[in-house]
N, C-alpha and C. Protein backbone atom coordinates (compact mmCIF):
# COMPACT_ATOMS: atom_id res chain seq x y z
N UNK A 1 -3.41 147.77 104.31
CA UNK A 1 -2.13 147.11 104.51
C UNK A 1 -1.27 147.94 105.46
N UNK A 2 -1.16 149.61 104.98
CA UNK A 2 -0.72 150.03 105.78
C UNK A 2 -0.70 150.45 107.66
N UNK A 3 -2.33 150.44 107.24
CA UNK A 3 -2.87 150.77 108.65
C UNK A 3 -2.76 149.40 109.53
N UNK A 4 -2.77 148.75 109.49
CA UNK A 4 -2.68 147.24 109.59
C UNK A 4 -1.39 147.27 110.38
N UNK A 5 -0.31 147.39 109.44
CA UNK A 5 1.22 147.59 109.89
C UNK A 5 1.14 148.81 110.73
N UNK A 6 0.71 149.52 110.54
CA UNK A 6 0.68 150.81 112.11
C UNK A 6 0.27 150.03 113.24
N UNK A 7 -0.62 149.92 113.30
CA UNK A 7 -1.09 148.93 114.55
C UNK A 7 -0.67 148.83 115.28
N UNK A 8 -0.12 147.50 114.29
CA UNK A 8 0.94 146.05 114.99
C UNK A 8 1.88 147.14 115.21
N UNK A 9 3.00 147.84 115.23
CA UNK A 9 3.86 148.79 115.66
C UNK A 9 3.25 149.51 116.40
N UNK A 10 2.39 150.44 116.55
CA UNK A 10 1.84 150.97 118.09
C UNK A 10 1.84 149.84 118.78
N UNK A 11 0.80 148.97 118.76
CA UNK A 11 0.72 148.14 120.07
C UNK A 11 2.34 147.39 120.20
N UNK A 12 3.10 146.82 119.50
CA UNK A 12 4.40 146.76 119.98
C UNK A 12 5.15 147.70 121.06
N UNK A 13 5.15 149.27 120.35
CA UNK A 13 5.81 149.99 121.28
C UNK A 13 5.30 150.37 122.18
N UNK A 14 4.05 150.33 122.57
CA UNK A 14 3.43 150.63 123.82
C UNK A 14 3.14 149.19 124.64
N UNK A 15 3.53 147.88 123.79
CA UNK A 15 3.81 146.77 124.97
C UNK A 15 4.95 146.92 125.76
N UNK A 16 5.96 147.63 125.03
CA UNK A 16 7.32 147.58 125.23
C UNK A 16 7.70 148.35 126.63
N UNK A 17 6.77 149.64 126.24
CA UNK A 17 6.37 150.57 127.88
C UNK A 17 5.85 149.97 129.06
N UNK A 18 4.73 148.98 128.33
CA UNK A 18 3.80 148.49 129.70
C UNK A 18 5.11 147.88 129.99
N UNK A 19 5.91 146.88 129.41
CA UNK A 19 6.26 145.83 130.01
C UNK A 19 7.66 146.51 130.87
N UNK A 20 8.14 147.30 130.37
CA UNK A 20 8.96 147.89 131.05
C UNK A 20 8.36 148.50 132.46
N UNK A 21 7.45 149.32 132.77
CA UNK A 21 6.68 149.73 133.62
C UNK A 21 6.37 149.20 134.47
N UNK A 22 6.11 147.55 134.20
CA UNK A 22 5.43 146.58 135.16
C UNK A 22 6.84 146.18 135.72
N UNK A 23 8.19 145.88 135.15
CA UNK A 23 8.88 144.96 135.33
C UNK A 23 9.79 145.95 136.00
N UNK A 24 9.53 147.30 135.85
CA UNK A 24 10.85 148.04 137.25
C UNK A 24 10.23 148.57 138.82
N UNK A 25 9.04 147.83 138.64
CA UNK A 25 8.22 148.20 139.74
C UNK A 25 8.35 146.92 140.86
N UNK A 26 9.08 145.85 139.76
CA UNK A 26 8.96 144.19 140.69
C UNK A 26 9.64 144.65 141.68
N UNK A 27 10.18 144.40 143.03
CA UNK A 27 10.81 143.60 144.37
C UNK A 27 11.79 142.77 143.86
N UNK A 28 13.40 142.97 144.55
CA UNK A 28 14.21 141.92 143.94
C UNK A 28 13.78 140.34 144.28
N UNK A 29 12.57 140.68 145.64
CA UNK A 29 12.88 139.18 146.19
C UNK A 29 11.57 138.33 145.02
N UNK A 30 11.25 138.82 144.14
CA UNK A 30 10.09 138.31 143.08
C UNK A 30 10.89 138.36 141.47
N UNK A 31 12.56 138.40 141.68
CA UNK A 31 12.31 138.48 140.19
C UNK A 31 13.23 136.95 139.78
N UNK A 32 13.26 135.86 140.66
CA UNK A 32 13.46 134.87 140.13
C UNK A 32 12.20 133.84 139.84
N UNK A 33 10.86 134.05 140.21
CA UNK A 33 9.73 133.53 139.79
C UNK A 33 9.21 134.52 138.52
N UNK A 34 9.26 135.49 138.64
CA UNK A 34 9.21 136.32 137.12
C UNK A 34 9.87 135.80 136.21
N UNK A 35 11.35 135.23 136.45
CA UNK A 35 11.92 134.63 135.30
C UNK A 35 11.39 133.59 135.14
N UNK A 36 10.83 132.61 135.88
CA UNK A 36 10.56 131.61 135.53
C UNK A 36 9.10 131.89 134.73
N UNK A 37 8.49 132.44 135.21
CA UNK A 37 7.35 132.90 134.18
C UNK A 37 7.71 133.32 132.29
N UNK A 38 8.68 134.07 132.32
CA UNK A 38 9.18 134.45 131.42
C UNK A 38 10.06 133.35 130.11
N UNK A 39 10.20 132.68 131.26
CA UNK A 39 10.75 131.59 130.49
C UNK A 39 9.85 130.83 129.64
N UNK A 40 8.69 130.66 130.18
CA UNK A 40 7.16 130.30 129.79
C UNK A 40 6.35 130.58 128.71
N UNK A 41 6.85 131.78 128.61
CA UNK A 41 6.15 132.65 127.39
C UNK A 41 7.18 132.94 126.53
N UNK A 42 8.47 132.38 126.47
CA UNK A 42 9.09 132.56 125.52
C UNK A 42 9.91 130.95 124.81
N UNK A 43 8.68 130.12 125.57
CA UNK A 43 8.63 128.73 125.44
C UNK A 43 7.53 129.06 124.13
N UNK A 44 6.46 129.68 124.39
CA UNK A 44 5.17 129.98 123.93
C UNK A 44 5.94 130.39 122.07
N UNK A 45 6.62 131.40 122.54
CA UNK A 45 6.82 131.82 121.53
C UNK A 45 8.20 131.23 120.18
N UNK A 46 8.71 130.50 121.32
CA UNK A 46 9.81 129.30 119.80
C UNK A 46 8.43 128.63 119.09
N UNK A 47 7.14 127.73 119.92
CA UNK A 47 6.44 127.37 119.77
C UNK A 47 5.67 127.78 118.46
N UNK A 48 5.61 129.48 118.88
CA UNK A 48 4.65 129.33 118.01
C UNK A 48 5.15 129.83 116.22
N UNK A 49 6.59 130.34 116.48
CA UNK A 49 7.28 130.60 115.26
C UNK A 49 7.41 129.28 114.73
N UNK A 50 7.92 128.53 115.42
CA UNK A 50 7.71 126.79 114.60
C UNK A 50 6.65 126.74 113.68
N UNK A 51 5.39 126.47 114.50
CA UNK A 51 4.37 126.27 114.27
C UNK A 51 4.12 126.94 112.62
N UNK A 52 4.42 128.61 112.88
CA UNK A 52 3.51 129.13 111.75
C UNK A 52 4.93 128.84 110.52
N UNK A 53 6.14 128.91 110.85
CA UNK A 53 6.98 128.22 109.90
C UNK A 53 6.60 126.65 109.44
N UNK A 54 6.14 126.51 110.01
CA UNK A 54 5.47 125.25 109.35
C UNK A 54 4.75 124.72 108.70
N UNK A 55 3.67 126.01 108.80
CA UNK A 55 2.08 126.23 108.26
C UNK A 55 2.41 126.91 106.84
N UNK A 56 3.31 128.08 106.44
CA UNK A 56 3.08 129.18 105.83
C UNK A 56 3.38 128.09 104.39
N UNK A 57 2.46 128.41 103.55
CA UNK A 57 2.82 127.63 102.33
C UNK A 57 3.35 128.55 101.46
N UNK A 58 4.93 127.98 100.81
CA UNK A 58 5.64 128.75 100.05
C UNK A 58 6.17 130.39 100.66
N UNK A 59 6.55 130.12 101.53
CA UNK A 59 7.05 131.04 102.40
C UNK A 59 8.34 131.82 101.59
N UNK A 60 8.33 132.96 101.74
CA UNK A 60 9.58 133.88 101.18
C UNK A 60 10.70 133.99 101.68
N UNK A 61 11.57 134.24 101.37
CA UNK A 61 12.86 133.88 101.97
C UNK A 61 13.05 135.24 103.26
N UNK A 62 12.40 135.99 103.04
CA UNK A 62 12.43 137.26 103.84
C UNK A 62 11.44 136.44 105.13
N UNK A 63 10.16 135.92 105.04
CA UNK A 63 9.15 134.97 106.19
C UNK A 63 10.21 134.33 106.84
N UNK A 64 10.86 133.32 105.96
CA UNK A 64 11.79 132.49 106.15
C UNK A 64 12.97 132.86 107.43
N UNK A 65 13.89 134.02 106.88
CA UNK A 65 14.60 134.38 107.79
C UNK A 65 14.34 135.25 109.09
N UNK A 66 12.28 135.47 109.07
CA UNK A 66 12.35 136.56 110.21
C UNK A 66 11.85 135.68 111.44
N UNK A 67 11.48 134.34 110.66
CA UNK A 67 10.82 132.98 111.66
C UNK A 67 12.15 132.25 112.13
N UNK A 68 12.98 132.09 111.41
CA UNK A 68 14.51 131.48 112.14
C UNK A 68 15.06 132.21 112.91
N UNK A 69 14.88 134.50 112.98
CA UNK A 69 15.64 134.74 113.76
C UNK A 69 14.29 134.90 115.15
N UNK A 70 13.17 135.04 115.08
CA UNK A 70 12.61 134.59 116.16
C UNK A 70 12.99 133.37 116.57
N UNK A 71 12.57 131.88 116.40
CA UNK A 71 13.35 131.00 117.09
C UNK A 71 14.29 130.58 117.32
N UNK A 72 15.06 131.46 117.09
CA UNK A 72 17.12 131.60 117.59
C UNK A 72 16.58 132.65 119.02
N UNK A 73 16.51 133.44 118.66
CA UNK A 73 16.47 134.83 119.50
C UNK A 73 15.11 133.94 121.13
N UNK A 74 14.06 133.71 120.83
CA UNK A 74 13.57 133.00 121.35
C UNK A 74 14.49 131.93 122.53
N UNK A 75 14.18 130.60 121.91
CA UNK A 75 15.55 129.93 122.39
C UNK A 75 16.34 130.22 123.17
N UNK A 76 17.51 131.34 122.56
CA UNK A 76 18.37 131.97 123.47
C UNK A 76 17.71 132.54 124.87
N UNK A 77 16.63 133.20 124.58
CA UNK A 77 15.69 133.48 126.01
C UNK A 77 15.35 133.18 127.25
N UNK A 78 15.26 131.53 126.26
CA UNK A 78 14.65 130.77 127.18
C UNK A 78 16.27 130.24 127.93
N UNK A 79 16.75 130.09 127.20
CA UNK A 79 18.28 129.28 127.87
C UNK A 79 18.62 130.26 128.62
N UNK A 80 18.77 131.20 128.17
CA UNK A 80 19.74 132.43 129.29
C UNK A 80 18.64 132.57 130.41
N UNK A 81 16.90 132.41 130.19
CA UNK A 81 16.61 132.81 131.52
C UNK A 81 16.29 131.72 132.78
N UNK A 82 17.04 130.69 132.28
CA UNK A 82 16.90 129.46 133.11
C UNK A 82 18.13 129.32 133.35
N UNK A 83 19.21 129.64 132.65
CA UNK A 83 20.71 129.82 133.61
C UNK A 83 20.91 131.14 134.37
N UNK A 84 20.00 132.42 134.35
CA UNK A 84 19.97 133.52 135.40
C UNK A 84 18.83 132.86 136.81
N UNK A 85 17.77 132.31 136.09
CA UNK A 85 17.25 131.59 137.46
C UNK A 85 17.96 130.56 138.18
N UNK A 86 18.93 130.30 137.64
CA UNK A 86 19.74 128.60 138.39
C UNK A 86 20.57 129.83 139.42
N UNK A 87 21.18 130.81 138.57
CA UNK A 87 22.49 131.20 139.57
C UNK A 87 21.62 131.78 140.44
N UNK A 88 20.43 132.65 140.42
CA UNK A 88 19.71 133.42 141.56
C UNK A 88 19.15 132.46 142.37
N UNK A 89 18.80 131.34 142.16
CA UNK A 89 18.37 130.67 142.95
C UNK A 89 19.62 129.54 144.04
N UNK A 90 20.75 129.66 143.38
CA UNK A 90 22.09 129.34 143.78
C UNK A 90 22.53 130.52 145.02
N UNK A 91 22.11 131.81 145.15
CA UNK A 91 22.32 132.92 146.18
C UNK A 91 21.50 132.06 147.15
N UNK A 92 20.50 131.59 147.14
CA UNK A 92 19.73 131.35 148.22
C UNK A 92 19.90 130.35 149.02
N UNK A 93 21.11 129.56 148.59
CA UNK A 93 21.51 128.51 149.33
C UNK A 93 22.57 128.39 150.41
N UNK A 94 23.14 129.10 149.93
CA UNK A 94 24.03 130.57 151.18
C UNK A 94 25.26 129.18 150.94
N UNK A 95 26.23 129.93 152.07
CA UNK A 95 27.72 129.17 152.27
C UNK A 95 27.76 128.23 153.16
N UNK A 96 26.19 127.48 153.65
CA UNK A 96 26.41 126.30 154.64
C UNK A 96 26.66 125.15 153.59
N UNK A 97 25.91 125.01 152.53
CA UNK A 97 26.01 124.13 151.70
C UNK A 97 27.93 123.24 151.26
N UNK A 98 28.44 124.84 150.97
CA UNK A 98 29.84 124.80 150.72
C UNK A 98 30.67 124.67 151.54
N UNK A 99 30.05 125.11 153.02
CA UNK A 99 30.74 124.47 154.23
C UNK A 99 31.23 123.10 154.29
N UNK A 100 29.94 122.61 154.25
CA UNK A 100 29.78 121.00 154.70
C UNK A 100 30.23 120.45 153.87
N UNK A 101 30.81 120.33 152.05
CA UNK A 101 31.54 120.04 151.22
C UNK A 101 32.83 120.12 152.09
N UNK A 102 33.34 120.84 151.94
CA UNK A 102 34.62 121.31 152.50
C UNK A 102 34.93 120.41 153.26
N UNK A 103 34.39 120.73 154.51
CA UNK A 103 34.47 119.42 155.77
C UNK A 103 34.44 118.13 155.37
N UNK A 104 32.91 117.82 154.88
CA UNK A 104 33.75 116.17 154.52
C UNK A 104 34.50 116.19 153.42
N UNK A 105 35.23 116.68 152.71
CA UNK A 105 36.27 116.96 151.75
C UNK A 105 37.73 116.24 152.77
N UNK A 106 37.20 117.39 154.10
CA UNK A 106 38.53 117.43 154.85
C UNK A 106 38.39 116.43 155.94
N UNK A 107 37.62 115.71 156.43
CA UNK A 107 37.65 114.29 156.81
C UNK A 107 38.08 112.84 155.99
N UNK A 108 37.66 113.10 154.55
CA UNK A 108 38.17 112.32 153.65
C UNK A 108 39.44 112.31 153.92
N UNK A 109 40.05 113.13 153.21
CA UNK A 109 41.64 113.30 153.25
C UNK A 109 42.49 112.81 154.51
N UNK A 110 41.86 113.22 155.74
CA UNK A 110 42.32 113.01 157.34
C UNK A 110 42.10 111.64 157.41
N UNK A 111 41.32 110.94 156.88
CA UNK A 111 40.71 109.51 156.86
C UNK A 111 41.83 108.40 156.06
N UNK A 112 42.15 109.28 155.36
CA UNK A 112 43.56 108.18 154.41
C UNK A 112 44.62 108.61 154.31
């Protein structure tokens, strides 16, 4: 039981390294497709806390609350990393966009 629970905690904290390791090595101009990847796998993972909250028969209230704060915490993931990909991908559209608003904004107005 115990060794079991070691494990799963080593390989946690040494995912935690890789993933850190891999992810300060990215290029800024790659880290709005990273998010979108990310978003992916933490699609994976509301998924799969559902799932086994769903499965576990007679689940403990301790199962209970560590599967609701994964798919809260999850969730939130996914939302925050699809509103950091909207605004990074919003840089790339530069100030012609907001130009040309403007202008016909200001032909409208000149127009009536």
């Amino acid at each position: 039981m115990y060794t079991e629970l070691l494990a799963n905690i080593a390989i946690l904290v040494l995912s935690g390294f890789v993933g850190f390791a891999v992810i300060s090595k990215v290029p800024n101009t790659l880290h709005t497709p990273l998010m979108s990847g990310t978003n992916a796998i933490h699609g994976i993972v509301v998924l799969g806390a559902l799932v086994t909250l769903g499965n576990v028969e007679d689940p403990s209230i301790l199962t209970q609350i560590i599967l609701f704060v994964a798919v809260v915490f999850g969730t939130l993931n996914v939302i925050g990393g699809f509103v950091v990909t909207d605004r990074m991908l919003g840089m790339f559209k530069g100030k012609k966009a907001a130009s040309v608003k403007a202008a016909t904004a200001e032909r409208a107005e000149g127009a009536a």
